[in-house]
C-alpha atoms as a PDB file:
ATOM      1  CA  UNK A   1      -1.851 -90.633 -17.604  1.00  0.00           C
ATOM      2  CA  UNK A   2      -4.854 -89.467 -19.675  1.00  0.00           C
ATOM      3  CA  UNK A   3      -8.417 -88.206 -18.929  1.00  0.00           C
ATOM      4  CA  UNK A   4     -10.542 -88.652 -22.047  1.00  0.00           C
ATOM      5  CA  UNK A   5     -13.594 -87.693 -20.780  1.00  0.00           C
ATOM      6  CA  UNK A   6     -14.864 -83.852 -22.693  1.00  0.00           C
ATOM      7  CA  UNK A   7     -13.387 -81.378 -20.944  1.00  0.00           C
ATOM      8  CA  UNK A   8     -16.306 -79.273 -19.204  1.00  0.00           C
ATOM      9  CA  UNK A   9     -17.392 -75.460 -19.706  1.00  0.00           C
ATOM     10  CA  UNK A  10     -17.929 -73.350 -17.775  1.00  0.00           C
ATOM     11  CA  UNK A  11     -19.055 -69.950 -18.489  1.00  0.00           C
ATOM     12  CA  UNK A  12     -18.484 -66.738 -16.881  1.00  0.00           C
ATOM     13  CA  UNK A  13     -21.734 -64.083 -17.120  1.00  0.00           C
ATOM     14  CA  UNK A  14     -20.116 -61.215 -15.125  1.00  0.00           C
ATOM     15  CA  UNK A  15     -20.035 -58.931 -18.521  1.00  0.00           C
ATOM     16  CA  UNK A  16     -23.727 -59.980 -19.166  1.00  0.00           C
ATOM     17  CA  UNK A  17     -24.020 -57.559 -15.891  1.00  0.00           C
ATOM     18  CA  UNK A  18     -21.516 -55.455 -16.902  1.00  0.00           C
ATOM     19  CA  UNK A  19     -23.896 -54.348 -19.656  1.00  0.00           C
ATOM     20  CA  UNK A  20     -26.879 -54.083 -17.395  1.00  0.00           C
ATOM     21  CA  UNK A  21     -25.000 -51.745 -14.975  1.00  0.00           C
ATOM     22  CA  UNK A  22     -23.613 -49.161 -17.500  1.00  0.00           C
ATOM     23  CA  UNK A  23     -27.032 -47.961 -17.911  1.00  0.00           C
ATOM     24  CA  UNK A  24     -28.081 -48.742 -14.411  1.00  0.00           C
ATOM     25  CA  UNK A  25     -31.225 -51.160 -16.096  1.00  0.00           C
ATOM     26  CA  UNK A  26     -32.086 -54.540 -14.547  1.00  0.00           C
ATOM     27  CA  UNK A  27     -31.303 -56.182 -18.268  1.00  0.00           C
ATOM     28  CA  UNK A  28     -29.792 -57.856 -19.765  1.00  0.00           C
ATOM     29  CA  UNK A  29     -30.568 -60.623 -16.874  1.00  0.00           C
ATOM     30  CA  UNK A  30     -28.004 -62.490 -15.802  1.00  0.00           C
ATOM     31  CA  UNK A  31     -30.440 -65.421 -14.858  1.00  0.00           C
ATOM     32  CA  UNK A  32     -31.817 -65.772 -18.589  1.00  0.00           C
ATOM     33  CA  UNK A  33     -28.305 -65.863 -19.826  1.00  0.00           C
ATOM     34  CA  UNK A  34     -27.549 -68.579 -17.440  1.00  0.00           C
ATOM     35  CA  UNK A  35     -30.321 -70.423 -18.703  1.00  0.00           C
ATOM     36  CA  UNK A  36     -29.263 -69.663 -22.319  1.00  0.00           C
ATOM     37  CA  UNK A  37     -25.500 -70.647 -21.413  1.00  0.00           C
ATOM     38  CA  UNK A  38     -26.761 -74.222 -19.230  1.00  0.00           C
ATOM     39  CA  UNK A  39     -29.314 -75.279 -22.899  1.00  0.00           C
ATOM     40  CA  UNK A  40     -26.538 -74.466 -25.392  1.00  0.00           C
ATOM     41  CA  UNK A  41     -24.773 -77.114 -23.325  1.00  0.00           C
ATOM     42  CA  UNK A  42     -22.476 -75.632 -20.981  1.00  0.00           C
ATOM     43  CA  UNK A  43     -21.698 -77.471 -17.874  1.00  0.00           C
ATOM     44  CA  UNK A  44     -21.936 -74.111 -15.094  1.00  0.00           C
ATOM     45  CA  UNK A  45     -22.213 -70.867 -14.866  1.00  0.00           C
ATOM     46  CA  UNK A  46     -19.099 -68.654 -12.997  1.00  0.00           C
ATOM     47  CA  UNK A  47     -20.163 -65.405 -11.275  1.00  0.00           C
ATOM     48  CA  UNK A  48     -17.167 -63.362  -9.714  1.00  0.00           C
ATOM     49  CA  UNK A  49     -18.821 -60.858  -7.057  1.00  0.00           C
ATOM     50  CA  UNK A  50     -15.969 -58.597  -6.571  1.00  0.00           C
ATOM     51  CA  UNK A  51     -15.732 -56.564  -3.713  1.00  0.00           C
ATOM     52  CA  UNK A  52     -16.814 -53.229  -5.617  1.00  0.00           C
ATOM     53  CA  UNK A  53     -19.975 -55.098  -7.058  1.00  0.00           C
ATOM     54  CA  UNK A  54     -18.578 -53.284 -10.307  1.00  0.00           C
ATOM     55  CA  UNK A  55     -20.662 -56.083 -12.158  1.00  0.00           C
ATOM     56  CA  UNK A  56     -22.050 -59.553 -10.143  1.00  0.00           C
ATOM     57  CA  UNK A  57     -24.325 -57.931  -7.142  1.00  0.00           C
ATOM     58  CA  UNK A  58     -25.187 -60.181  -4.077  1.00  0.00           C
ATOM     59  CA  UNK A  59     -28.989 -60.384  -5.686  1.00  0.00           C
ATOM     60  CA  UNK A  60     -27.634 -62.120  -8.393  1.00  0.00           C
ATOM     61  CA  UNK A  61     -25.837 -64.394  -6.792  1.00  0.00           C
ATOM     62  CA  UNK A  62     -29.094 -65.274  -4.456  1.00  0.00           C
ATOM     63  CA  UNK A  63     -31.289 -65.463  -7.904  1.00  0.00           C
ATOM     64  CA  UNK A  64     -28.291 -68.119  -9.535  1.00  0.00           C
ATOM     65  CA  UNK A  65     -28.562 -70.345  -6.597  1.00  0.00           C
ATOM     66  CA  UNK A  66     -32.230 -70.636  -6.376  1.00  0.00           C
ATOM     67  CA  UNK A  67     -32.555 -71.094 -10.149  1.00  0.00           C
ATOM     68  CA  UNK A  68     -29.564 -73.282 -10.805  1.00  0.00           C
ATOM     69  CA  UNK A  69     -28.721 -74.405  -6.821  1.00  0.00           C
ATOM     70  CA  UNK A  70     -25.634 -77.229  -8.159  1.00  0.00           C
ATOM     71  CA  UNK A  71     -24.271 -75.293 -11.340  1.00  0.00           C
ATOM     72  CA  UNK A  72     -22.282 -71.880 -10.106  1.00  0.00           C
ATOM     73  CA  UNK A  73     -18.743 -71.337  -9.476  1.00  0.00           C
ATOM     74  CA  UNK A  74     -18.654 -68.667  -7.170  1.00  0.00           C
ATOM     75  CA  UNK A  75     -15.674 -66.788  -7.711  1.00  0.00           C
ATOM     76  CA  UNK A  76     -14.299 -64.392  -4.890  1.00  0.00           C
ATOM     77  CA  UNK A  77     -11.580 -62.849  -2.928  1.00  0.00           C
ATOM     78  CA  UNK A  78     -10.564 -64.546  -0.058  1.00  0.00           C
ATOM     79  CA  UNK A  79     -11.621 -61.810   2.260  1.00  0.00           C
ATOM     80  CA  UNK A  80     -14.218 -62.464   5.535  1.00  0.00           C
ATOM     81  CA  UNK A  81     -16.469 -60.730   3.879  1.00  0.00           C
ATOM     82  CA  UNK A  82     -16.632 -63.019   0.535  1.00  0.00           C
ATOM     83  CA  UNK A  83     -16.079 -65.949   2.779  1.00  0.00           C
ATOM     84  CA  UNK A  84     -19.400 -65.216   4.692  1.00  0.00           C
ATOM     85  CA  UNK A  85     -21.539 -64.125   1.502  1.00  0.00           C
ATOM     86  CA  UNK A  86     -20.280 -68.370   0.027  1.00  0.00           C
ATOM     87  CA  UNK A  87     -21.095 -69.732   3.055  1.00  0.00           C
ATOM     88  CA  UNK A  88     -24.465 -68.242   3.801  1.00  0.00           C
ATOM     89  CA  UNK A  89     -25.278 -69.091  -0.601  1.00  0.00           C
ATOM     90  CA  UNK A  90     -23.284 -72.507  -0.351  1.00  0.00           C
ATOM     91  CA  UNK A  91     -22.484 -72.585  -4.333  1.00  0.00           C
ATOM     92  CA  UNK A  92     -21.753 -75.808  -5.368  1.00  0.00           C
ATOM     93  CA  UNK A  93     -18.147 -74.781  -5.850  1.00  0.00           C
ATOM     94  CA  UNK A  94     -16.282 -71.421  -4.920  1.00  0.00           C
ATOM     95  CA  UNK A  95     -12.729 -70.336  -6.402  1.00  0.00           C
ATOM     96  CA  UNK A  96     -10.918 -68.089  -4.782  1.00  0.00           C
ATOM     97  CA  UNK A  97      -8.897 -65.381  -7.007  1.00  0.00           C
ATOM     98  CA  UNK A  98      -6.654 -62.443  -6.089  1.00  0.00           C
ATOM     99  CA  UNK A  99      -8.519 -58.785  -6.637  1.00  0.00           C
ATOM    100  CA  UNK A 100      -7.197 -55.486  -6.670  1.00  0.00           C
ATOM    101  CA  UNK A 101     -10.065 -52.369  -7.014  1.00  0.00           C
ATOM    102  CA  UNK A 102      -8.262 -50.870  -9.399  1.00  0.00           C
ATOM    103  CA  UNK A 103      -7.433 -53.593 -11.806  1.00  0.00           C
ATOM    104  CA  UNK A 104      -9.921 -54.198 -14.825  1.00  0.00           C
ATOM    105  CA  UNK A 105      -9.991 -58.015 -14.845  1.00  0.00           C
ATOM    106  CA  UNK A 106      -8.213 -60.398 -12.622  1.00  0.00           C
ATOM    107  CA  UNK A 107      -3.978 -59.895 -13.692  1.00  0.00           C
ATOM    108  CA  UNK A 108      -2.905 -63.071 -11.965  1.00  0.00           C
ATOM    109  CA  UNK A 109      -3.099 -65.920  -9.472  1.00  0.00           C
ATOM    110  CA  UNK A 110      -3.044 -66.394  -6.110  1.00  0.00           C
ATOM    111  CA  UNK A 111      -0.232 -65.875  -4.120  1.00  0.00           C
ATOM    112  CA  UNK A 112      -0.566 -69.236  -1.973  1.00  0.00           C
ATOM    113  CA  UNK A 113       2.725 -68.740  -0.210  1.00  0.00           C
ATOM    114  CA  UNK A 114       2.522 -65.578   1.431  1.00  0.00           C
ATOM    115  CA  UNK A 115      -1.557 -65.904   2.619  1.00  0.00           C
ATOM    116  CA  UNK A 116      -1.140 -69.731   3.644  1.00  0.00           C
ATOM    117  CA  UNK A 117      -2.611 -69.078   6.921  1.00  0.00           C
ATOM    118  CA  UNK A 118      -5.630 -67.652   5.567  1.00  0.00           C
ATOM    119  CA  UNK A 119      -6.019 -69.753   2.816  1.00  0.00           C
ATOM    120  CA  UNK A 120      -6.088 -73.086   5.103  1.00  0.00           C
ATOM    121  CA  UNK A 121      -9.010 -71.669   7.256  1.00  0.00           C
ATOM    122  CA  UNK A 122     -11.202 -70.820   4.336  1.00  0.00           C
ATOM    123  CA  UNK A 123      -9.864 -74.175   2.725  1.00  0.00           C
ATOM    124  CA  UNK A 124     -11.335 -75.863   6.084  1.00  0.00           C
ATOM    125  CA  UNK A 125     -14.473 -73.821   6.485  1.00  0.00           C
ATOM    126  CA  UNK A 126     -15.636 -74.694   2.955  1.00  0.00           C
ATOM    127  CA  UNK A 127     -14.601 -78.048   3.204  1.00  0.00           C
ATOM    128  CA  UNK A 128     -16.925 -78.288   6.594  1.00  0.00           C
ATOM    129  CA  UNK A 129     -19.688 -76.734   4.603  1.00  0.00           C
ATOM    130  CA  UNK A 130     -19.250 -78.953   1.558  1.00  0.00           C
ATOM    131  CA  UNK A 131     -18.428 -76.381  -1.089  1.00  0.00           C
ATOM    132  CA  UNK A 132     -15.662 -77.841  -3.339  1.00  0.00           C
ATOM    133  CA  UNK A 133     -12.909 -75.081  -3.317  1.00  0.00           C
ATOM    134  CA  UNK A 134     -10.406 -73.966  -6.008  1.00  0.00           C
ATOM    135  CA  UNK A 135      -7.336 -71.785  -6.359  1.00  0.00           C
ATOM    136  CA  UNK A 136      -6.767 -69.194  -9.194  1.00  0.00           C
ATOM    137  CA  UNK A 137      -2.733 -70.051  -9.976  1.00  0.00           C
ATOM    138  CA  UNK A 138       0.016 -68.774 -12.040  1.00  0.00           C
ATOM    139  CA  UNK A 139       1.724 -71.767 -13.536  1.00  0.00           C
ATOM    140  CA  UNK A 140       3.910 -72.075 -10.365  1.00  0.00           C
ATOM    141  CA  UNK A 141       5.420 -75.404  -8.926  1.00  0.00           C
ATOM    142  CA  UNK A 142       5.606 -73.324  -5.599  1.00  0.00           C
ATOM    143  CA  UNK A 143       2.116 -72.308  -5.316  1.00  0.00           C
ATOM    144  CA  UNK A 144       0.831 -75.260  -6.798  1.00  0.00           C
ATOM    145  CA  UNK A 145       3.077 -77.152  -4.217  1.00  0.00           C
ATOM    146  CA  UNK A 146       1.622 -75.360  -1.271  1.00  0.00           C
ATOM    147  CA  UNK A 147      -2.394 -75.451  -2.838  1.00  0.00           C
ATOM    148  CA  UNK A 148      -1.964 -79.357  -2.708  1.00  0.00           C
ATOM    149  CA  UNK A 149      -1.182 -79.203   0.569  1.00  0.00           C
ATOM    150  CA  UNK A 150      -4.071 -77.469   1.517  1.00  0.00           C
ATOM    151  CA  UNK A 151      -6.142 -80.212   0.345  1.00  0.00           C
ATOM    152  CA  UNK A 152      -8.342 -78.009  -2.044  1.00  0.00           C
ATOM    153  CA  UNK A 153     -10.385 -79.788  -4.663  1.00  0.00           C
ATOM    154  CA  UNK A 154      -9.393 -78.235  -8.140  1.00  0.00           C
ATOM    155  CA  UNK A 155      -6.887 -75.678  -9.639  1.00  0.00           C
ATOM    156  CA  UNK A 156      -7.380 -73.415 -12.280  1.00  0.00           C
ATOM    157  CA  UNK A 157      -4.534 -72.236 -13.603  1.00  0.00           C
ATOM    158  CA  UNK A 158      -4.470 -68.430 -15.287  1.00  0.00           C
ATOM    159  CA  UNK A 159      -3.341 -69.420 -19.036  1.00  0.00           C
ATOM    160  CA  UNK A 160      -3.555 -65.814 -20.011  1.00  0.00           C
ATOM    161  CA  UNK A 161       0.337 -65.444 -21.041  1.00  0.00           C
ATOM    162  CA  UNK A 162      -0.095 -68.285 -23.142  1.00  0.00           C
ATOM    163  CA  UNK A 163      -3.411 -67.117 -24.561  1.00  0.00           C
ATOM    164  CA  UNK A 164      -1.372 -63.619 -25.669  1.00  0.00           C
ATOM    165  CA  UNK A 165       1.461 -65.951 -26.811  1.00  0.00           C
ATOM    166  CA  UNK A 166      -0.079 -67.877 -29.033  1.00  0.00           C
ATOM    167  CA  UNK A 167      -2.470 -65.412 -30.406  1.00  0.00           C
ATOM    168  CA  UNK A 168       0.740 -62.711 -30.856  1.00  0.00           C
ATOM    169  CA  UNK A 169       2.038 -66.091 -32.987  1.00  0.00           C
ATOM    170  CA  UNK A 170       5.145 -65.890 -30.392  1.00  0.00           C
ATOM    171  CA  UNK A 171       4.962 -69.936 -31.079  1.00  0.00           C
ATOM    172  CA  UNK A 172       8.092 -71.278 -29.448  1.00  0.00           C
ATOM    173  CA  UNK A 173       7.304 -69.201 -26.144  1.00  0.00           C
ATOM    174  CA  UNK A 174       3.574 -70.063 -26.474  1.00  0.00           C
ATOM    175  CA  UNK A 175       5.132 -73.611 -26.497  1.00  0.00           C
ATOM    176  CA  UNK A 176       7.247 -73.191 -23.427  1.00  0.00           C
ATOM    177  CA  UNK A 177       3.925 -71.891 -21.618  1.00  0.00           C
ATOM    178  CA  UNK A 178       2.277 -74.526 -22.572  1.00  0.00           C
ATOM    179  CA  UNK A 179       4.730 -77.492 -21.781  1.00  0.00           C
ATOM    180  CA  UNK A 180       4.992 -75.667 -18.465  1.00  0.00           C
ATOM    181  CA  UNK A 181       0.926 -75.204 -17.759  1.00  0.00           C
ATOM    182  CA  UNK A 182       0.366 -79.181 -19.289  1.00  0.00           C
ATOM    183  CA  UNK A 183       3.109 -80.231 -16.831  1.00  0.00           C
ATOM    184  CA  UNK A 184       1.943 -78.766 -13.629  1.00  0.00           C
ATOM    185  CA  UNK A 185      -1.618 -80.079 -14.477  1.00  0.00           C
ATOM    186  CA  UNK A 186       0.064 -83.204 -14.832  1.00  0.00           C
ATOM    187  CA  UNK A 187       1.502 -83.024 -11.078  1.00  0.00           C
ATOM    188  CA  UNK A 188      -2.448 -81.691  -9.649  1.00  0.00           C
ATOM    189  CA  UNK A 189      -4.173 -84.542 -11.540  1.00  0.00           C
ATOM    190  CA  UNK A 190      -1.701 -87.126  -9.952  1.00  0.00           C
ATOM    191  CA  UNK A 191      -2.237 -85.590  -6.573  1.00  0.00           C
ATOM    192  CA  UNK A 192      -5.728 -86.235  -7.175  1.00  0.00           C
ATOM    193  CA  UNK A 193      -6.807 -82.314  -7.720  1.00  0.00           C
ATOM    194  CA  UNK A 194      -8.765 -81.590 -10.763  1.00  0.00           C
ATOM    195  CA  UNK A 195      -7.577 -79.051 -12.960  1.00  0.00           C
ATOM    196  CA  UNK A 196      -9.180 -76.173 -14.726  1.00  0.00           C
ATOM    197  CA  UNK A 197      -7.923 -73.534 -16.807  1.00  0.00           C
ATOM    198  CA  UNK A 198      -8.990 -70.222 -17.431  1.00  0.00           C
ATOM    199  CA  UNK A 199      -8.356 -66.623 -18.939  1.00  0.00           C
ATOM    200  CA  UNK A 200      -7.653 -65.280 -22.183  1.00  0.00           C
ATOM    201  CA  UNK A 201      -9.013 -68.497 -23.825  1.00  0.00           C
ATOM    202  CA  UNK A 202     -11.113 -68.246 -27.199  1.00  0.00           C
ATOM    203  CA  UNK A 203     -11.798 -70.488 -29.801  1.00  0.00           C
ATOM    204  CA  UNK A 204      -8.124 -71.339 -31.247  1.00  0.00           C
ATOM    205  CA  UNK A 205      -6.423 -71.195 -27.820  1.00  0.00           C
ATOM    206  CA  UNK A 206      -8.958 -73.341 -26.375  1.00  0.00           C
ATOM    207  CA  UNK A 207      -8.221 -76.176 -29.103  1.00  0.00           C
ATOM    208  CA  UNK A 208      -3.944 -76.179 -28.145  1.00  0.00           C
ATOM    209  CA  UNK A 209      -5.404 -76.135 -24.152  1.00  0.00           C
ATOM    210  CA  UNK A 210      -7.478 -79.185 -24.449  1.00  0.00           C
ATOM    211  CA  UNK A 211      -4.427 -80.927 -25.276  1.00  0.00           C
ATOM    212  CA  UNK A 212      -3.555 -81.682 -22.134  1.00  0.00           C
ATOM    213  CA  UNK A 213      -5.094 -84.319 -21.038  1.00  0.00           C
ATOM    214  CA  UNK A 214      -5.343 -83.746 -17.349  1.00  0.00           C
ATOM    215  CA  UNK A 215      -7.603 -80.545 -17.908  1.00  0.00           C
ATOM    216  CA  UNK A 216     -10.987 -81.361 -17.269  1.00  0.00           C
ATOM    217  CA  UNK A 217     -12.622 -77.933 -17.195  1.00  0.00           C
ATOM    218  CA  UNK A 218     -12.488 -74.529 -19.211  1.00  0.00           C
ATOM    219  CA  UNK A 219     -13.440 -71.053 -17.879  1.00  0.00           C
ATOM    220  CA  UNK A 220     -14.432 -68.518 -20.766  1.00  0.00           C
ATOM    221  CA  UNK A 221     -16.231 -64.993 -19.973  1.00  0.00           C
ATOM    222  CA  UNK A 222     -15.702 -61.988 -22.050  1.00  0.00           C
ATOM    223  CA  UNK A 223     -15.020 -63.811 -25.402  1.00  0.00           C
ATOM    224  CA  UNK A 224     -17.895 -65.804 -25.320  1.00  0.00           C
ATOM    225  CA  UNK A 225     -20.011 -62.724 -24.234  1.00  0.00           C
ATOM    226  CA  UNK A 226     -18.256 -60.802 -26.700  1.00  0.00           C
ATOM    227  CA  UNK A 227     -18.665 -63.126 -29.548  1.00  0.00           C
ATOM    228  CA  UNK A 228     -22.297 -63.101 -28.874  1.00  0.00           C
ATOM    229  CA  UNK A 229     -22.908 -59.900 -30.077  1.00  0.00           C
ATOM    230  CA  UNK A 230     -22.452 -61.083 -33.243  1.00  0.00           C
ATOM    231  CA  UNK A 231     -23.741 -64.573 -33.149  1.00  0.00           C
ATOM    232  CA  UNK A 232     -25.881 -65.007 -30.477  1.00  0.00           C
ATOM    233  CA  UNK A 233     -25.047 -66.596 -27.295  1.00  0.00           C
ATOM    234  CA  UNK A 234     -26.511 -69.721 -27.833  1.00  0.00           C
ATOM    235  CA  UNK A 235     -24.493 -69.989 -30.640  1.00  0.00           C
ATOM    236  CA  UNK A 236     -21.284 -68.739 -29.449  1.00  0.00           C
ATOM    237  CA  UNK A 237     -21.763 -71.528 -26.699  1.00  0.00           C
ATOM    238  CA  UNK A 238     -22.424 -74.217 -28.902  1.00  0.00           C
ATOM    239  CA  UNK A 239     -19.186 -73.734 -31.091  1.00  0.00           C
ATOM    240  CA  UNK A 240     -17.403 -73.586 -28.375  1.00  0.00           C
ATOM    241  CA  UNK A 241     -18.725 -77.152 -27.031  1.00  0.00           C
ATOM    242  CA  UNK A 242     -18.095 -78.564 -30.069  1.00  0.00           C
ATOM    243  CA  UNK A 243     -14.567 -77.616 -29.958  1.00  0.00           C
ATOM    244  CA  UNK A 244     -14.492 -79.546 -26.725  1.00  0.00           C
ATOM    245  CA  UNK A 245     -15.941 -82.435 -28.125  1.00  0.00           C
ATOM    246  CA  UNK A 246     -12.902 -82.807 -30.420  1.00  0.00           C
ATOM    247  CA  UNK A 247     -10.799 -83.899 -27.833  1.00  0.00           C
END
């Protein structure tokens, strides 16, 4: 089994209005980084609009799909709320990730198992509206087992612990992450559910990641962001995509 295609980026700009909000300005703009991102060759833009608005505001969100109406990945609890806000914006694709208020960035995935009921109406309502849905997983056979049965469209597995692994240079246990991760993508892409991966990831850990040949999409945020401050983030985009091109 094998997917040579480049694996696609996508790029998260919630710290873009992170910045903006810590001194309560209207820059930097989220929708000129999103341009930025999308010409230094990025494949879409991720926006989480967390239930605080702590970064991502519902403006933003409005201003991303009128400026770039098939390119954002919608991130959001799977709360009535969030579920309304995607439906009445119809993003091209919307992920749904676990979110506590008092966390600082997401800790893990979604706990399939215990919110299946919920998770197959949203799963349906999306589907009706034609907004390709994903789950935010732990590398878990369990949850993964119970997301394919929901019929969503693409998992993205958190790869954090094997981000800190490998960059900790705990190599045989960043190894057993990784054999774990590349074999549950294995089991999605067979099921016919595309996989993504996501969190934690910078330049070295994305090269080991796009190993596995199932993955056909990377979510990066706050490294990119943060790299940016001392490159630029056209540049910090573009090394990136060339890393992906190695594949």
């Amino acid at each position: 089994m094998s997917n040579l295609n480049r694996v696609r980026l996508g790029v998260n700009i919630d710290h873009v209005a992170t910045l903006r909000n810590a001194r309560k300005e209207n820059f930097p703009d989220p929708i000129k980084a999103s341009q930025i991102v999308l010409s230094a060759g990025a494949d879409t833009i991720t926006a989480h609009l967390r239930e605080d608005r702590r970064h991502i505001n519902d403006n933003d969100i409005k201003n991303i799909i009128n400026k770039f109406s098939n390119k954002l990945n919608l991130e959001i609890a799977g709360t009535e709320e969030m579920v309304e806000i995607a439906l009445k914006y119809s993003p091209f694709a919307c992920c749904i990730v676990p979110e506590k208020r008092e966390e600082i960035t997401t800790e893990g995935g979604l706990d399939v198992i215990s919110n299946f009921k919920v998770l197959s109406g949203i799963v349906k309502r999306f589907k009706d509206s034609g907004i390709r849905t994903s789950f935010f997983l732990d590398p878990d056979e369990n949850q993964l087992e119970k997301s394919i049965s929901l019929g969503v469209d693409c998992i993205e597995f958190h790869v954090g612990k094997f981000c800190k692994l490998l960059n900790l240079k705990k190599i045989d246990e960043a190894n057993d992450e990784f054999n774990k991760i590349s074999n549950l993508s294995d089991i999605a892409f067979n099921s016919g559910i595309e996989v993504h991966a996501g969190h934690g990831l910078d330049y070295e850990t994305t090269k080991k990641i796009i190993e596995i040949q199932s993955l056909e999409e990377i979510n990066i945020g706050f490294f990119l962001i943060s790299q940016s401050i001392f490159v630029g983030l056209e540049a910090s985009i573009k090394k990136m995509v060339d890393i992906l091109r190695e594949r």
